[in-house]
C-alpha atoms as a PDB file:
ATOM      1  CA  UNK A   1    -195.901  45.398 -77.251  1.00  0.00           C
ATOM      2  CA  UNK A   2    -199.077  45.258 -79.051  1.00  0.00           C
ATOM      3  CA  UNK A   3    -200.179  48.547 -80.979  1.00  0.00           C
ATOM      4  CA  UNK A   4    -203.253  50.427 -79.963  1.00  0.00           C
ATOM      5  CA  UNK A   5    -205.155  49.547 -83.104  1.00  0.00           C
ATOM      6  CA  UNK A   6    -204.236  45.860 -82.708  1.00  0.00           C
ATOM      7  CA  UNK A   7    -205.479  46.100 -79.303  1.00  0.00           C
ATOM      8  CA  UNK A   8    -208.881  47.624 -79.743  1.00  0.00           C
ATOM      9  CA  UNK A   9    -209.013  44.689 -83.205  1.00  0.00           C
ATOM     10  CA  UNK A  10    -208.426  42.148 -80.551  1.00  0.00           C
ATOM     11  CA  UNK A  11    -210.753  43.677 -78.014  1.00  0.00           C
ATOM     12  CA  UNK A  12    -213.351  44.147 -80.584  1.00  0.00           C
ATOM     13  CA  UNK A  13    -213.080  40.517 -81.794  1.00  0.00           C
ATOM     14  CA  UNK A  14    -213.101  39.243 -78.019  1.00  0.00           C
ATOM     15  CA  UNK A  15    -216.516  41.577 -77.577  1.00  0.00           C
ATOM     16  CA  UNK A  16    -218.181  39.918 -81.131  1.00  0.00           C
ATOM     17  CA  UNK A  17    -217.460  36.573 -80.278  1.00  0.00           C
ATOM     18  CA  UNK A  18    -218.778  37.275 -76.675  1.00  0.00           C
ATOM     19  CA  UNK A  19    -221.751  38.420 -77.771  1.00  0.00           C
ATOM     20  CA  UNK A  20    -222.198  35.798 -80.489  1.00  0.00           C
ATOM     21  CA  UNK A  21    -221.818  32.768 -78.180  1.00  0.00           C
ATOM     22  CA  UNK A  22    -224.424  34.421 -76.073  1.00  0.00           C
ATOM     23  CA  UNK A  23    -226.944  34.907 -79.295  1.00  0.00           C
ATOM     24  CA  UNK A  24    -226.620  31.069 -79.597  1.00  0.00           C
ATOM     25  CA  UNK A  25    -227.603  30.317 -75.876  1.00  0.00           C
ATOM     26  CA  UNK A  26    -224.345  28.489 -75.425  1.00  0.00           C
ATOM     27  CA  UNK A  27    -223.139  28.691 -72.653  1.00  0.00           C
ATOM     28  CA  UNK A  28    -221.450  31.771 -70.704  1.00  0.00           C
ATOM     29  CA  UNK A  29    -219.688  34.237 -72.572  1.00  0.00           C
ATOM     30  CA  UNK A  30    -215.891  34.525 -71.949  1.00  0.00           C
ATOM     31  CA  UNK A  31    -215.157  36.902 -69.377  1.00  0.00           C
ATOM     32  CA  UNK A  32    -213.993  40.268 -70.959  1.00  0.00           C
ATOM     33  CA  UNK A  33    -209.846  40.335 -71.231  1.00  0.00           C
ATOM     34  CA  UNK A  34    -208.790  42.543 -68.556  1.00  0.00           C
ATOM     35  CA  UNK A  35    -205.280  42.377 -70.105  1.00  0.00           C
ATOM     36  CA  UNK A  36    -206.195  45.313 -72.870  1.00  0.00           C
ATOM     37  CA  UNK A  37    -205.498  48.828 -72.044  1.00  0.00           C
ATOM     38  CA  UNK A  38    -208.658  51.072 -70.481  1.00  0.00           C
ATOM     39  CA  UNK A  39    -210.643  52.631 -72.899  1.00  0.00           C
ATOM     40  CA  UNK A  40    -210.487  49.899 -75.478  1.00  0.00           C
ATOM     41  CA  UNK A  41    -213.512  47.585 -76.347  1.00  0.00           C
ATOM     42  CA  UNK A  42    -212.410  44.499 -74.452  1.00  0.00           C
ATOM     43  CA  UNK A  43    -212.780  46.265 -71.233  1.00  0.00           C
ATOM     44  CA  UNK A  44    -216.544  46.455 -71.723  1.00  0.00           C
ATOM     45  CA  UNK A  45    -218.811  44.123 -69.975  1.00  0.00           C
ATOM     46  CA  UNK A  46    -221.050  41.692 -71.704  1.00  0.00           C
ATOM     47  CA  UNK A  47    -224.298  41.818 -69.963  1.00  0.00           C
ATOM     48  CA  UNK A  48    -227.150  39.651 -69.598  1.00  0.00           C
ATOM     49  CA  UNK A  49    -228.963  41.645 -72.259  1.00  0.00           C
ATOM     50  CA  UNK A  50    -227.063  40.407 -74.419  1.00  0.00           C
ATOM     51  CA  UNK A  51    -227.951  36.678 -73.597  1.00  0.00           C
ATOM     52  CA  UNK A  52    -230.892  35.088 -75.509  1.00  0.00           C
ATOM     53  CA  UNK A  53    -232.898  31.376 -74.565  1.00  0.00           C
ATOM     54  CA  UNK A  54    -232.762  29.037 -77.140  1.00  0.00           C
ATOM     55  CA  UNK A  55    -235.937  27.819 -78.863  1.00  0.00           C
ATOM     56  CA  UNK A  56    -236.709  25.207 -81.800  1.00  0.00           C
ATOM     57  CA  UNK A  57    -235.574  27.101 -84.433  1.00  0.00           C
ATOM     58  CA  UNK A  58    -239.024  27.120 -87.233  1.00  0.00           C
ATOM     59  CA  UNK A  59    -237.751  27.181 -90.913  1.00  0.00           C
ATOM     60  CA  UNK A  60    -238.334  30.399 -92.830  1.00  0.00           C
ATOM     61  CA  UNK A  61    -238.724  28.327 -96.131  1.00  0.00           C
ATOM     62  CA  UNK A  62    -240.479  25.294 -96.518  1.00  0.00           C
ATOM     63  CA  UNK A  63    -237.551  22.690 -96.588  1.00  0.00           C
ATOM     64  CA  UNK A  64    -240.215  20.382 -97.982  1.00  0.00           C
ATOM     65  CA  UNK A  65    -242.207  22.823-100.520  1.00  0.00           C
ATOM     66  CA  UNK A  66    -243.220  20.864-103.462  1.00  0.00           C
ATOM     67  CA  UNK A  67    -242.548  16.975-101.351  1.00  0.00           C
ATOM     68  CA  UNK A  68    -245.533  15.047-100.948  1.00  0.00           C
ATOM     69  CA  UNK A  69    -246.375  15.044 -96.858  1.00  0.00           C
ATOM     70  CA  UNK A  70    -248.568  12.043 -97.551  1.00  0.00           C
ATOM     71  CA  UNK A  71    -247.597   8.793 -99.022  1.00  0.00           C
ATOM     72  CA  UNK A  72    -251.423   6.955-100.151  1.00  0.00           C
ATOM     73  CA  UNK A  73    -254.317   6.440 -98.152  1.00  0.00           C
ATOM     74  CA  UNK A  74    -256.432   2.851 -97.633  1.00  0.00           C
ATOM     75  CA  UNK A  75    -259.683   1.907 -96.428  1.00  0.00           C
ATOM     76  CA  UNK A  76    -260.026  -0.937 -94.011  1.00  0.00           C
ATOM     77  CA  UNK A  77    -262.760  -1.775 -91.746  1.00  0.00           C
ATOM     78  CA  UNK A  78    -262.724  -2.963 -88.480  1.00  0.00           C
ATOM     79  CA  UNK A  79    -265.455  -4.549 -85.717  1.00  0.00           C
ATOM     80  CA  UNK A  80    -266.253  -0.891 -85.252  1.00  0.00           C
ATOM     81  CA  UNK A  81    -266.549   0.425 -88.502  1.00  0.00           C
ATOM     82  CA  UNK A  82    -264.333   2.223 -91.705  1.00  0.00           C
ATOM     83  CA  UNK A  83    -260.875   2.839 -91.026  1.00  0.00           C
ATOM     84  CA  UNK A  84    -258.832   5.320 -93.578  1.00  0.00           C
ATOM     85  CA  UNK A  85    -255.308   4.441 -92.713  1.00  0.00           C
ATOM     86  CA  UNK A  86    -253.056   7.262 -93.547  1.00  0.00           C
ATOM     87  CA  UNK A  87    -249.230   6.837 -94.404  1.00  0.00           C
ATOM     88  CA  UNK A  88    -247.373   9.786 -93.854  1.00  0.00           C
ATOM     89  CA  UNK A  89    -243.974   9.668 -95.897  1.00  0.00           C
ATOM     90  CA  UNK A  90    -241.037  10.815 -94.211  1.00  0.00           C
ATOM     91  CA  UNK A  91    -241.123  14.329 -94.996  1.00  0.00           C
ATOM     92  CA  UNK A  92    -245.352  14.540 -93.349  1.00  0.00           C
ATOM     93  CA  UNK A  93    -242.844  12.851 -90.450  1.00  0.00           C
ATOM     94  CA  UNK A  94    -240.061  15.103 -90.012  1.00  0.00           C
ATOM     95  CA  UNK A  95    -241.343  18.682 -91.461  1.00  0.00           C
ATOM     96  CA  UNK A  96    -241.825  21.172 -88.701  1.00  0.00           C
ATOM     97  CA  UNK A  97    -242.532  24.176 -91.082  1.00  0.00           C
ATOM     98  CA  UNK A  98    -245.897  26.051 -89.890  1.00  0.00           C
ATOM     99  CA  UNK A  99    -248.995  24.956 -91.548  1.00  0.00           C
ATOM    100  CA  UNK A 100    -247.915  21.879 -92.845  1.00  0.00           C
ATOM    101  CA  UNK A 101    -250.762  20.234 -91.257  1.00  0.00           C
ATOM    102  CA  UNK A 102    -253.055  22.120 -93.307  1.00  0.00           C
ATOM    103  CA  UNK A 103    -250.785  21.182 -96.639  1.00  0.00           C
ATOM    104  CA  UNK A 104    -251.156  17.662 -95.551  1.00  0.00           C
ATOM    105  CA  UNK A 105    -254.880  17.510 -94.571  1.00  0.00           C
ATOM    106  CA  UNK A 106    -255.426  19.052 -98.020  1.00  0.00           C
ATOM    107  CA  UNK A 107    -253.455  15.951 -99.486  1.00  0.00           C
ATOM    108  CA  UNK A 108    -255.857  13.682 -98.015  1.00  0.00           C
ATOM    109  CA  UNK A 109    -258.630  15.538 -99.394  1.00  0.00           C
ATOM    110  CA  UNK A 110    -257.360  15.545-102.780  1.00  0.00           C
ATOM    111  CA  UNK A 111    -256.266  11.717-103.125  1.00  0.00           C
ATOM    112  CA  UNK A 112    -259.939  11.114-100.896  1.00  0.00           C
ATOM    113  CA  UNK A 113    -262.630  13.790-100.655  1.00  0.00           C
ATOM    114  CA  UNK A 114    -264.453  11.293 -98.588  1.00  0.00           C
ATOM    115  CA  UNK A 115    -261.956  11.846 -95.767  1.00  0.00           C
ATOM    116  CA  UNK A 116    -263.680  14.828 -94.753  1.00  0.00           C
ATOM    117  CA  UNK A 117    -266.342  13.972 -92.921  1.00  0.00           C
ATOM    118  CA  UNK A 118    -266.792  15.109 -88.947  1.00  0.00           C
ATOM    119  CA  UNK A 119    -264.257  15.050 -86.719  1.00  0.00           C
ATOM    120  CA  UNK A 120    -261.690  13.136 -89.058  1.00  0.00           C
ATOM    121  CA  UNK A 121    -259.612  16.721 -89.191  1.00  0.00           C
ATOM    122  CA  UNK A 122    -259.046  16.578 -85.186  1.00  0.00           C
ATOM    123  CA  UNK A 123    -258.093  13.024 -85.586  1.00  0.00           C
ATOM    124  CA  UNK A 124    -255.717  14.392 -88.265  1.00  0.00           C
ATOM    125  CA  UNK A 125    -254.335  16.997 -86.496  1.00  0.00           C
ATOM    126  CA  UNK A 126    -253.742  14.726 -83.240  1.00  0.00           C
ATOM    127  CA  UNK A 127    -251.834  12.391 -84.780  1.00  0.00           C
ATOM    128  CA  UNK A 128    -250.066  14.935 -86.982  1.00  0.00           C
ATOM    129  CA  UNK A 129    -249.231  16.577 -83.578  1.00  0.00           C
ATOM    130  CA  UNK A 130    -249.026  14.573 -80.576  1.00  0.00           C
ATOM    131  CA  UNK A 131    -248.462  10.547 -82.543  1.00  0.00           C
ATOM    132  CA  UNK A 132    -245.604  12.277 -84.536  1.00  0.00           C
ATOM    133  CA  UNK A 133    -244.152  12.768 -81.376  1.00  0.00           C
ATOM    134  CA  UNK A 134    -244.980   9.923 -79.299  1.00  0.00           C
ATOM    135  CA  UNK A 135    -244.606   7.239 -81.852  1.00  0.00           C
ATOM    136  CA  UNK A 136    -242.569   8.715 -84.559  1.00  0.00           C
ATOM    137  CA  UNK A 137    -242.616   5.430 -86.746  1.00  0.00           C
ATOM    138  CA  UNK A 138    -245.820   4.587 -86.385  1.00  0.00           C
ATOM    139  CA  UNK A 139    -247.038   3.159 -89.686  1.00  0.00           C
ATOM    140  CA  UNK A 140    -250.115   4.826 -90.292  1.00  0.00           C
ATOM    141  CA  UNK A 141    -252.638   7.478 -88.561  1.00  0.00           C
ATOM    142  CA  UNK A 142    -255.933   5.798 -88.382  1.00  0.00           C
ATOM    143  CA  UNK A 143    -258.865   8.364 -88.818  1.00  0.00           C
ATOM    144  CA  UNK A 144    -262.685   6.843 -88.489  1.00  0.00           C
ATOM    145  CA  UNK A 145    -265.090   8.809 -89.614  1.00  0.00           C
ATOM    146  CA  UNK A 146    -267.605   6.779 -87.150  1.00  0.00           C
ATOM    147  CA  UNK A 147    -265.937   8.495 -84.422  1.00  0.00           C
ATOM    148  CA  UNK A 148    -267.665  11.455 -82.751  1.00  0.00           C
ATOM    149  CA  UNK A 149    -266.633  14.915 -83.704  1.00  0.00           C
ATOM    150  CA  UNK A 150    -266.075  15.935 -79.792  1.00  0.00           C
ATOM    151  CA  UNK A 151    -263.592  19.232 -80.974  1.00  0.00           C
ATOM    152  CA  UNK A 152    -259.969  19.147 -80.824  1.00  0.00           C
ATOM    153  CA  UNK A 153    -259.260  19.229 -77.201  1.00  0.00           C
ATOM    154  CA  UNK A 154    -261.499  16.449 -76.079  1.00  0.00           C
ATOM    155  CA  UNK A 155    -260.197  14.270 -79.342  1.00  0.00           C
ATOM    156  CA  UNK A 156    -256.342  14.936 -77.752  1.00  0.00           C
ATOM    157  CA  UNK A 157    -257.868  13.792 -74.005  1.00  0.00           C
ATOM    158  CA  UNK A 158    -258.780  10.587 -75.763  1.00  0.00           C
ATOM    159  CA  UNK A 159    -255.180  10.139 -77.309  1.00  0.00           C
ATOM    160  CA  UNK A 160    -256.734  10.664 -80.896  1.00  0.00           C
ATOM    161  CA  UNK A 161    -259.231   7.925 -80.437  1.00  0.00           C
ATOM    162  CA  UNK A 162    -262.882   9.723 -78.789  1.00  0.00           C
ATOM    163  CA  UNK A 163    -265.489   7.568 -78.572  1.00  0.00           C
ATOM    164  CA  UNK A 164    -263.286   4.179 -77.666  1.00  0.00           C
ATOM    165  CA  UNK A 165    -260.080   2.914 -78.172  1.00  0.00           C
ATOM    166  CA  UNK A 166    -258.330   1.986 -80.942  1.00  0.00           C
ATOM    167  CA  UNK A 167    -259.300  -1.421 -81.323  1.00  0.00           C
END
């Protein structure tokens, strides 16, 4: 027969694990072990309090801090105008740390002051939002600065491209 000490150790393990599997969103926690003797901490109930969601867990530190988010930049031109084709390198794919965007617009404007012109930053931001997403290995973000500056919102309706598709 188990000692009362051992017991409430057991009970007490059986309760942190509960609770732990239920920080993590796993599934259900284990039901409490009605085997231990009343008055011991495995005969307490895990409640839903207890459960959390999960969510995309955001860094705390900048797993890229110091990594280039942008490769190089190239002008091209096209039937409709200049074309700054941006390649992202794989850490401007993959980093999910907040502001990053910002880090990487700044980039831009650094290796090409003549990238900011109006509306090029919503282009930015679309692709560095919604294209990252969509097409993950896309080669490059295209930004035209010939493009109307019609706000973020209205540049997303028109899948990054307002004023005509990408031709």
């Amino acid at each position: 027969m188990p000692t009362e000490s051992a017991s409430r150790a057991a009970g007490a393990l059986a309760l942190l694990s509960a609770v732990l599997i239920a920080g993590c969103g796993t599934a259900d926690p284990p039901a409490p072990d009605t085997s231990a003797e009343p008055g011991t901490t495995a005969d307490l109930p895990v409640t839903s309090s207890l459960r959390t969601t999960t969510s995309p867990v955001t860094p705390v530190i900048d797993p890229y801090a110091g990594v280039p988010l942008i490769d190089h930049l190239e002008w091209t031109s096209n039937i409709d105008g200049p074309r700054l084709m941006v390649h992202p390198t794989r850490a401007g794919r993959d980093t999910t740390f907040p502001r990053a965007d910002l880090r990487a617009w700044q980039e831009i404007r650094t290796l090409d002051p003549a990238a900011e012109t109006p509306g090029m930053w919503d282009q930015f931001r679309c692709h560095w939002e919604w294209a990252r997403l969509i097409a993950p290995d896309k080669p490059t973000w295209n930004l035209e600065p010939w493009r109307p500056p019609v706000g973020y919102d209205a540049t997303v309706d028109a899948a990054c491209n307002p004023g005509g598709p990408e031709r």
